[in-house]
Protein backbone atom coordinates (compact mmCIF):
# COMPACT_ATOMS: atom_id res chain seq x y z
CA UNK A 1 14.20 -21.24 12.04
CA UNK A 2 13.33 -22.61 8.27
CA UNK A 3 12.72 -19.19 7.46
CA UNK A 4 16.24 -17.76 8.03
CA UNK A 5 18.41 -17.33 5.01
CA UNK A 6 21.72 -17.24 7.41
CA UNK A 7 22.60 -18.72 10.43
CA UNK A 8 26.11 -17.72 11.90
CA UNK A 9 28.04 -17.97 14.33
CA UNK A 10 30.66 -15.38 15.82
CA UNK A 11 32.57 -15.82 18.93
CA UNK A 12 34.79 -12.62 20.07
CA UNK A 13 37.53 -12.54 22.46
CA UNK A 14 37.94 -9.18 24.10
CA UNK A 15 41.36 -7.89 25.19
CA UNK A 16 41.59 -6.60 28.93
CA UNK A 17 45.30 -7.32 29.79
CA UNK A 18 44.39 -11.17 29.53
CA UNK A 19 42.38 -13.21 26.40
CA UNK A 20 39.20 -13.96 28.06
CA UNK A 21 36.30 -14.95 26.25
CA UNK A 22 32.70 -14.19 26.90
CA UNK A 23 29.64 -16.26 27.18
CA UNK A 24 27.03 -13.91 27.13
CA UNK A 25 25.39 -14.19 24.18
CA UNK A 26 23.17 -11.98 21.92
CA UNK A 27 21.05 -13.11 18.91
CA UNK A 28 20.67 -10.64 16.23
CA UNK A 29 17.63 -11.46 13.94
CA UNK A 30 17.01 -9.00 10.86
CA UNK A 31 13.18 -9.22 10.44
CA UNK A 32 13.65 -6.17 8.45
CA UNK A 33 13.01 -6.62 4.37
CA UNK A 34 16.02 -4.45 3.96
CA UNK A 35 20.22 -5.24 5.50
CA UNK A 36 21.11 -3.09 8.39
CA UNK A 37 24.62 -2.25 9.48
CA UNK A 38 24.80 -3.39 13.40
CA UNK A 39 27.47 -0.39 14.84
CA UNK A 40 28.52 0.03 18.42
CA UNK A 41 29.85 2.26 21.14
CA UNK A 42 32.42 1.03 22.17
CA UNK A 43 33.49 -1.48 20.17
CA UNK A 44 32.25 -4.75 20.49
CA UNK A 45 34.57 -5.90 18.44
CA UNK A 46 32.16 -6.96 15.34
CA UNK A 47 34.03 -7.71 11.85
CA UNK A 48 31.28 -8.17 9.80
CA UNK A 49 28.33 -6.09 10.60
CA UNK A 50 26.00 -5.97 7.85
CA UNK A 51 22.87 -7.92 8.40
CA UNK A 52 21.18 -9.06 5.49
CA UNK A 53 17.39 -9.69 5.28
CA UNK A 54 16.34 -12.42 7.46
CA UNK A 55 19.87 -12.99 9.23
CA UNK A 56 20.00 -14.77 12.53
CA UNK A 57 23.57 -14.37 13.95
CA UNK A 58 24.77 -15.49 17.45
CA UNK A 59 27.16 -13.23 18.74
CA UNK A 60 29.07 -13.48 21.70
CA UNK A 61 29.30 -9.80 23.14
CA UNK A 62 31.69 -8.63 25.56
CA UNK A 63 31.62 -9.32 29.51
CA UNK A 64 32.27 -6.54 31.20
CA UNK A 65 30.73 -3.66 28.57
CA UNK A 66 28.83 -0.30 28.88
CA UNK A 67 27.26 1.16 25.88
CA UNK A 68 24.86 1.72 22.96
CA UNK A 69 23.46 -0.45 20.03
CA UNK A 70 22.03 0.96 16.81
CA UNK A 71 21.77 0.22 13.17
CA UNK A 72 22.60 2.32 10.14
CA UNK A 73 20.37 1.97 6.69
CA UNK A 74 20.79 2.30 2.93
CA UNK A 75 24.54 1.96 3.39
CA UNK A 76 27.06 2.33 0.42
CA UNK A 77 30.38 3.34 -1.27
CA UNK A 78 30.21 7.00 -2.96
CA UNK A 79 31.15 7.07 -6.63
CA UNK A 80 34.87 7.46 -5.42
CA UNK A 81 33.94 4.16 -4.01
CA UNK A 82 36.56 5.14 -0.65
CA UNK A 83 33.47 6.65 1.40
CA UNK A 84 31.14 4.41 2.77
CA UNK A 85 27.86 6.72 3.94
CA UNK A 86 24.57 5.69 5.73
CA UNK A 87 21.08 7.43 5.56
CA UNK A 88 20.74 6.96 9.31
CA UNK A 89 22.78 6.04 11.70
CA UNK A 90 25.93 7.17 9.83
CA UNK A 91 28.85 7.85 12.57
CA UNK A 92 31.56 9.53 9.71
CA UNK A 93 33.92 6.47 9.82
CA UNK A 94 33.73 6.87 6.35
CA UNK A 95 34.17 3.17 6.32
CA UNK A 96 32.09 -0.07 6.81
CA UNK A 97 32.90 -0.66 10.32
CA UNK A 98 31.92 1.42 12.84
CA UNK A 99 32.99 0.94 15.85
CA UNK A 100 33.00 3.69 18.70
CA UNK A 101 32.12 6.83 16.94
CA UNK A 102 29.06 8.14 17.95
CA UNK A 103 26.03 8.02 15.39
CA UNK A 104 24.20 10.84 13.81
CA UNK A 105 20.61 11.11 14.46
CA UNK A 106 18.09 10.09 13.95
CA UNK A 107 18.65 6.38 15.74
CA UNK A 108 16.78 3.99 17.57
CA UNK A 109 19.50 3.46 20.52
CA UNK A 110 19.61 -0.17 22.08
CA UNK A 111 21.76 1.13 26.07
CA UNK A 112 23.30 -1.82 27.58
CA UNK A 113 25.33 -2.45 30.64
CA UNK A 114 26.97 -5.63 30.92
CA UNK A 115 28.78 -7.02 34.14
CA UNK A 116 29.30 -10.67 34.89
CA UNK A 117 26.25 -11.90 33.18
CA UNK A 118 23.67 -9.25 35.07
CA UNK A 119 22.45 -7.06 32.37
CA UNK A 120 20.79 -3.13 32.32
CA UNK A 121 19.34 -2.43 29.34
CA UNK A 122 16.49 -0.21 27.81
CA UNK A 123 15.23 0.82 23.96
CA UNK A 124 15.85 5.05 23.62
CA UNK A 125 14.27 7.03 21.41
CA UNK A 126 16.19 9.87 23.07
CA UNK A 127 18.02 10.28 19.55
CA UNK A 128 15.23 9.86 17.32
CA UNK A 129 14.13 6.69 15.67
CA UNK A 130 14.96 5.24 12.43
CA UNK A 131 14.34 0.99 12.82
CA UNK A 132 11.65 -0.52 15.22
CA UNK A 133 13.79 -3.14 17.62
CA UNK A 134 12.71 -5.48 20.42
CA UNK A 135 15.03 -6.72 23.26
CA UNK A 136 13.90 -9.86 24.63
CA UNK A 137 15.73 -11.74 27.29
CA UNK A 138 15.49 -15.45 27.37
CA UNK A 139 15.10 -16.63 31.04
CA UNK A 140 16.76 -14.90 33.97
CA UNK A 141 15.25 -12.84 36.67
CA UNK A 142 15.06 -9.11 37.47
CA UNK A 143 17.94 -8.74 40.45
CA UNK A 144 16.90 -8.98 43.53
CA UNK A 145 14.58 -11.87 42.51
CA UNK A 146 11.66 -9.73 41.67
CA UNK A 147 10.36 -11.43 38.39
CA UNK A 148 11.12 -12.39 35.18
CA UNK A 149 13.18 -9.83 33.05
CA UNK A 150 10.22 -7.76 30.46
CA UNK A 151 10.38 -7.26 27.43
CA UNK A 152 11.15 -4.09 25.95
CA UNK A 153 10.59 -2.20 22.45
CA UNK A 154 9.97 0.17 20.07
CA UNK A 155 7.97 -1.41 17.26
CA UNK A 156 5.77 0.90 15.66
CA UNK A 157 7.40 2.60 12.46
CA UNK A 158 7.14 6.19 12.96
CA UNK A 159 6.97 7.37 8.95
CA UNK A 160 3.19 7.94 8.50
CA UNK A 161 3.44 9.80 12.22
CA UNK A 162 6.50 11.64 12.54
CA UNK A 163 5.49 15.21 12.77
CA UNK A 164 6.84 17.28 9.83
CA UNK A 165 9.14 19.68 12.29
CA UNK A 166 10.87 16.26 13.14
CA UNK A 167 11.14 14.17 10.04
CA UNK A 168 14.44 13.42 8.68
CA UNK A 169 14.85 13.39 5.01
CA UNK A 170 17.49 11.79 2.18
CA UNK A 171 19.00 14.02 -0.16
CA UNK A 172 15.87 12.72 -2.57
CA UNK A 173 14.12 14.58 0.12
CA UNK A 174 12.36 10.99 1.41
CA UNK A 175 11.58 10.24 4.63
CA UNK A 176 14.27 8.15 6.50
CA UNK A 177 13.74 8.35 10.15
CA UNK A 178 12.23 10.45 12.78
CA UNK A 179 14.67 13.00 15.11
CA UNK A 180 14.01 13.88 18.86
CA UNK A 181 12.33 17.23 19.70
CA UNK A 182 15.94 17.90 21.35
CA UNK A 183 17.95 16.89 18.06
CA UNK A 184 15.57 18.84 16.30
CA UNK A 185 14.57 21.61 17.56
CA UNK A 186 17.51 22.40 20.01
CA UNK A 187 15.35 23.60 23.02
CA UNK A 188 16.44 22.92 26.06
CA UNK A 189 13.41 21.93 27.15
CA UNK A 190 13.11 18.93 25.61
CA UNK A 191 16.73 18.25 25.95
CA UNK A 192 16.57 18.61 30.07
CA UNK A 193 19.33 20.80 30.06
CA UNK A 194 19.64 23.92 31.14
CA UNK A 195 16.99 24.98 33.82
CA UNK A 196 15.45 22.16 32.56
CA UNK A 197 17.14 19.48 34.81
CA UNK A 198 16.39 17.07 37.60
CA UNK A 199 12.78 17.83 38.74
CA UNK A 200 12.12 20.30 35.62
CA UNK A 201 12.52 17.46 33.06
CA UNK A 202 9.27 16.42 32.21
CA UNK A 203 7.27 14.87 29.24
CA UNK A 204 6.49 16.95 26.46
CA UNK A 205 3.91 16.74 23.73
CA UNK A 206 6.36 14.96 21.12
CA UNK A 207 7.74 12.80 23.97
CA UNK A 208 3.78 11.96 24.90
CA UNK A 209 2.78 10.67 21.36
CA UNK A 210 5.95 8.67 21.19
CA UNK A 211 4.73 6.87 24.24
CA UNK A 212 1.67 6.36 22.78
CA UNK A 213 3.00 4.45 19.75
CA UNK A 214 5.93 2.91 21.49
CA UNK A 215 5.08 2.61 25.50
CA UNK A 216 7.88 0.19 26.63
CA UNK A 217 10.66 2.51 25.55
CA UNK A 218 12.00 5.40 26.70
CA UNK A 219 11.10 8.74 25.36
CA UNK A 220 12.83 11.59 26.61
CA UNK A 221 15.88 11.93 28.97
CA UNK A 222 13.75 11.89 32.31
CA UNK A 223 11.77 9.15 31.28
CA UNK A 224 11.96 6.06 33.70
CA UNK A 225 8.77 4.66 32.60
CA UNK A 226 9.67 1.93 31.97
CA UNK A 227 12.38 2.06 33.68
CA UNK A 228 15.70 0.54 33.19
CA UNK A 229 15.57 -3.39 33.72
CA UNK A 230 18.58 -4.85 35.26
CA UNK A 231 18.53 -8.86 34.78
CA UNK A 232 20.29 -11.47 35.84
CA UNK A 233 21.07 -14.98 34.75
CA UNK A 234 19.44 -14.54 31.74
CA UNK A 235 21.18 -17.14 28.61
CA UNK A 236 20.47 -15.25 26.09
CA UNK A 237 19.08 -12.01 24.69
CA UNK A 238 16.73 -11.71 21.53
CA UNK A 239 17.74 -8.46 19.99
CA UNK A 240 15.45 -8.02 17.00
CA UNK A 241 15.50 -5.74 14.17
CA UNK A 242 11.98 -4.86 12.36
CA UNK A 243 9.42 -7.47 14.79
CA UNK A 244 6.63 -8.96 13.78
């Protein structure tokens, strides 16, 4: 890890009646030529969560949790420097941590369910995307001993392919990130709501050429292809921002 310009290392306790202390542990690695601002909902209790280019933190997330992952970009204090805003990803804290709140689109969503060291988890592009990510779990087996646990990602960055009814712009009126059809475009349709549920939620043509570019994540909200990987025993995950 020569290349790194930071290695850390943050242990968190999480409060559940008792102090108990997880082991589960996550390594964050900005690959990105740019710092990202790792948010949460819930909470997982992270103090400090600018990454900086070429960061590799060890963090030691929470054991029982249920939520999302994503990162907000070109982060910074207003000229009343009280408001801290984000491009993408922003979730009006108003403030560098971010904890909870949900984010505005678009985001690349990292999903995550955590229980005793088995782990669900799946890359979204069901809000948009706005940073390519990997999740890679070190070791461990699918449950129900079926194989190792994949690989999943979204890798490809979507600015010279976004179609123009779903790019998201700054206030320079720049490309930042890439919204869902349902974000967007508020059809129902592509949102699967509506009489657009259960067996009526299919791919569309935005949700198709997403797949195309990024096949091991999930697309659109009937999309089980892949489909949600549950491991177990893994001792580690690689959660990487910007891959190689």
């Amino acid at each position: 890890m020569g290349s790194k310009a930071i290695f850390s290392l943050v242990l968190i306790l999480v409060i559940s009646g008792n102090f108990v202390q997880s082991d589960l542990t996550f390594n964050f690695d900005n690959e990105c030529s740019f710092s990202v601002w790792l948010s949460a909902s819930p909470s997982i209790g992270d103090g400090d969560p600018e990454r900086g280019p070429g960061t590799l933190e060890i963090f030691s997330m929470p054991d029982p949790w249920t939520g999302s992952l994503w990162l907000r970009t070109k982060c910074s204090y207003d000229a009343s420097q009280v408001n801290f805003t984000c491009e993408t990803g922003d979730c009006g804290s108003g403030s560098v941590d971010c904890q909870s709140p949900p984010p505005k689109p678009p985001v690349t969503l990292l999903n995550f369910d955590i229980n005793q060291n088995v782990v669900s988890y799946e890359v979204s592009l069901n809000h948009g995307f706005n940073v390519p990510v990997r999740i890679q779990p070190i070791g461990g087996t699918l449950a129900g001993g079926s194989g190792v646990c994949p690989v999943v990602d979204c890798i490809k960055d979507m600015g010279d392919v976004c179609p123009p009814s779903l790019v998201a712009i700054n206030k320079n009126r720049a490309y930042v990130g890439c919204n869902s059809p349902c974000d967007a475009l508020k059809d129902p349709k592509y949102c699967c709501t509506g009489s657009f549920t259960g067996q009526a939620c299919q791919p569309n043509d935005f949700s198709k050429r997403f797949k195309e570019l990024c096949p091991l994540a999930d697309t659109y909200p009937g999309d089980n292809d892949p489909p949600i990987y549950k491991c177990s025993g893994a001792s580690a995950y690689n959660v990487t921002f910007c891959p190689l």
